[in-house]
C-alpha atoms as a PDB file:
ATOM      1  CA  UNK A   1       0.000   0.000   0.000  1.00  0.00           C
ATOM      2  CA  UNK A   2       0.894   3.612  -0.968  1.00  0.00           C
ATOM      3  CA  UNK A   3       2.317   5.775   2.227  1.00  0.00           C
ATOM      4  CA  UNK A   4       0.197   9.021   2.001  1.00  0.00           C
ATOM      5  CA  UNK A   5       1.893  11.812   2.318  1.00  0.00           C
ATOM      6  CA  UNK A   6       0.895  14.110   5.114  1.00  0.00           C
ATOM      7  CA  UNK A   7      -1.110  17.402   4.730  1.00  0.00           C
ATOM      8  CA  UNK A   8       0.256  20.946   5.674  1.00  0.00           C
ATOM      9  CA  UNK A   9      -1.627  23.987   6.181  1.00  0.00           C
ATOM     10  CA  UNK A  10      -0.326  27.015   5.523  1.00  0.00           C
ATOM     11  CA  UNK A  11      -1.596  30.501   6.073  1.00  0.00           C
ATOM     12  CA  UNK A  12      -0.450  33.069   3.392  1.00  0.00           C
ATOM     13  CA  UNK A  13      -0.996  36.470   1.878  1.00  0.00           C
ATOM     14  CA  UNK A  14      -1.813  37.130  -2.022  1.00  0.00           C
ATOM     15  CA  UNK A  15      -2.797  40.314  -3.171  1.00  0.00           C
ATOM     16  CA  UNK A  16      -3.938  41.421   0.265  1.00  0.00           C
ATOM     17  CA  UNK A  17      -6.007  38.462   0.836  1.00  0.00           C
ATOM     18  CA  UNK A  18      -5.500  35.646   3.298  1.00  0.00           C
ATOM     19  CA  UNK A  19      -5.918  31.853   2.435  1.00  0.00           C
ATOM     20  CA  UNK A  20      -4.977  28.542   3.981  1.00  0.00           C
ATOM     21  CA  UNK A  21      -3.174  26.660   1.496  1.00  0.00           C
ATOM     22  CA  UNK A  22      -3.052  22.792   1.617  1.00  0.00           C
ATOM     23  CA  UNK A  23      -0.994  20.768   0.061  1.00  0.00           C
ATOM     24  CA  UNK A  24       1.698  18.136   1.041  1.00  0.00           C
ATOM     25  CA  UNK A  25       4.728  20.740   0.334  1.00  0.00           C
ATOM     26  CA  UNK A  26       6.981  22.461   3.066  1.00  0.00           C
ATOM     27  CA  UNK A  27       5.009  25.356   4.344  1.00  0.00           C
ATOM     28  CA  UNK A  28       8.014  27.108   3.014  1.00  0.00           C
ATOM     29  CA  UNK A  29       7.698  26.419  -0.767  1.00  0.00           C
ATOM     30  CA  UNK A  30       3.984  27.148   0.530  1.00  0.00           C
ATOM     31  CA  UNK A  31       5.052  30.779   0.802  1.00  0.00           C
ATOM     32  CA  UNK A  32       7.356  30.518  -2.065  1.00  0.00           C
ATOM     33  CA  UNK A  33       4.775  29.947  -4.164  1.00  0.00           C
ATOM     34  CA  UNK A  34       2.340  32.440  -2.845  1.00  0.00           C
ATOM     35  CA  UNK A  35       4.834  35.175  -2.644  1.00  0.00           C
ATOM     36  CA  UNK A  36       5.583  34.189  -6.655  1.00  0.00           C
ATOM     37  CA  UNK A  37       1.922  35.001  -7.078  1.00  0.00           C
ATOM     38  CA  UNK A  38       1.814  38.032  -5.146  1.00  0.00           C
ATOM     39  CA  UNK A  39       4.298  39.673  -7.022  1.00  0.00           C
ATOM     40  CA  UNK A  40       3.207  38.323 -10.834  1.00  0.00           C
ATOM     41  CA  UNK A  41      -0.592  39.760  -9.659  1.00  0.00           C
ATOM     42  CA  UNK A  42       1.240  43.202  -8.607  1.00  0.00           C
ATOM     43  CA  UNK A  43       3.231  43.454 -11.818  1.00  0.00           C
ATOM     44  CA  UNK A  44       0.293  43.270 -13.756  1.00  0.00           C
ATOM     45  CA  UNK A  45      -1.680  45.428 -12.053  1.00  0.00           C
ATOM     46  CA  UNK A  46       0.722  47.901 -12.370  1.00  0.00           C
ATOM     47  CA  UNK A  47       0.586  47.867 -15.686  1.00  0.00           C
ATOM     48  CA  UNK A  48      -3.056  48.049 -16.345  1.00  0.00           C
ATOM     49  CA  UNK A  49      -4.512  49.781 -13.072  1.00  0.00           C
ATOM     50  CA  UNK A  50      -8.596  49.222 -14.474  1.00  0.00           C
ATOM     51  CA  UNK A  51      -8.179  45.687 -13.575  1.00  0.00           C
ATOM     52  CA  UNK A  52     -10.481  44.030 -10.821  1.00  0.00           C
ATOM     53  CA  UNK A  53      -9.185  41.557  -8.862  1.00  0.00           C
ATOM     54  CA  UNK A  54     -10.978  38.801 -10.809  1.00  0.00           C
ATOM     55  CA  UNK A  55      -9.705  39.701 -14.072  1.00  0.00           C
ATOM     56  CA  UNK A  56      -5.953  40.214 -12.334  1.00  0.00           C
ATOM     57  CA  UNK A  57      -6.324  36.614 -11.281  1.00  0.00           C
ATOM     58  CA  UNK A  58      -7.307  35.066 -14.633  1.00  0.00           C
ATOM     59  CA  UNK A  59      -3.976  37.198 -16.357  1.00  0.00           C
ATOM     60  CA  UNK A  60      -2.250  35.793 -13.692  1.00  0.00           C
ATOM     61  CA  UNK A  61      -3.034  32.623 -14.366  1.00  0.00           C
ATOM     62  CA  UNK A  62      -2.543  32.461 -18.104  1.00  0.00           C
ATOM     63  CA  UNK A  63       0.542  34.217 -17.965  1.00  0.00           C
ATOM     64  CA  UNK A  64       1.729  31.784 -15.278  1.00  0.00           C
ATOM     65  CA  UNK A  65       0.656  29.022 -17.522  1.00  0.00           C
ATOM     66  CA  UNK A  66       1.891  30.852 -20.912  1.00  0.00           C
ATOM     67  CA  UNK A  67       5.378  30.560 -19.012  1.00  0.00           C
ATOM     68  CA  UNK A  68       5.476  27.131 -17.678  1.00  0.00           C
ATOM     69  CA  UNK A  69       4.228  25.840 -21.506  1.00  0.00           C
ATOM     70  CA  UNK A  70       7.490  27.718 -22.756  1.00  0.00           C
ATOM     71  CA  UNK A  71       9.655  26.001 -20.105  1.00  0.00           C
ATOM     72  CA  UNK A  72       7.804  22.731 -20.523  1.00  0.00           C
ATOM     73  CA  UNK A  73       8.836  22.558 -24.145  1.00  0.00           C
ATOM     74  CA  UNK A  74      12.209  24.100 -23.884  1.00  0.00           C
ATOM     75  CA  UNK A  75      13.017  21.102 -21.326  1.00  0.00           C
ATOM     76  CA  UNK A  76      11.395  19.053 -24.091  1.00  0.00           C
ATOM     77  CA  UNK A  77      14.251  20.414 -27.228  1.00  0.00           C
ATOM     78  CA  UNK A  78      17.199  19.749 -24.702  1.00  0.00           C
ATOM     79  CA  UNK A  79      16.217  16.328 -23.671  1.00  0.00           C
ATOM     80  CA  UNK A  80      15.741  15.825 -26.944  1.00  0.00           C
ATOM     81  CA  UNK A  81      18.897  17.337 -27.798  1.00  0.00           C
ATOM     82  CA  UNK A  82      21.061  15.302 -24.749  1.00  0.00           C
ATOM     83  CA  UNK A  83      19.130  12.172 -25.986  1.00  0.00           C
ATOM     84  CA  UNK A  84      20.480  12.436 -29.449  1.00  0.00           C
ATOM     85  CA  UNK A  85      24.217  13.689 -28.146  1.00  0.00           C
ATOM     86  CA  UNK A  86      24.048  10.094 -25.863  1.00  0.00           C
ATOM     87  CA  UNK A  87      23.447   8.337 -29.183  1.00  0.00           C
END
């Protein structure tokens, strides 16, 4: 049988809102994270200042995943690339 992993709950800040995050990470990638979003939400705000905090979320979330799609397939080419250099 699978060990589970245990559960933390951890308290953090985004955009001037509290949340309890769960997960099975270290509370301190916890805050990692959250401070990651924090400051993504901020910069884009900054930018465009008519934003509510609905729409700020959403942009936040598809330039978040807009990024890790670009990194996701840039891993892809050099594993790729290492594969064929192994050869």
């Amino acid at each position: 049988m699978a060990e589970e992993k245990k559960k933390n709950r951890t308290t953090v800040e985004i955009y001037g809102q509290r949340y309890v995050i769960a997960g099975t990470e270290s509370s301190s990638h916890i805050h990692l994270v959250a401070d990651k979003v924090d400051l993504k939400m901020r910069e884009i705000q900054s930018h465009n200042r008519v934003l509510d905090t609905k729409q700020l979320a959403v942009l936040t979330a598809v330039n978040t995943m807009n990024e890790y799609l670009k990194i996701k397939e840039e891993l892809k080419k050099l594993q790729q690339r290492i594969g064929k250099e192994e050869s």
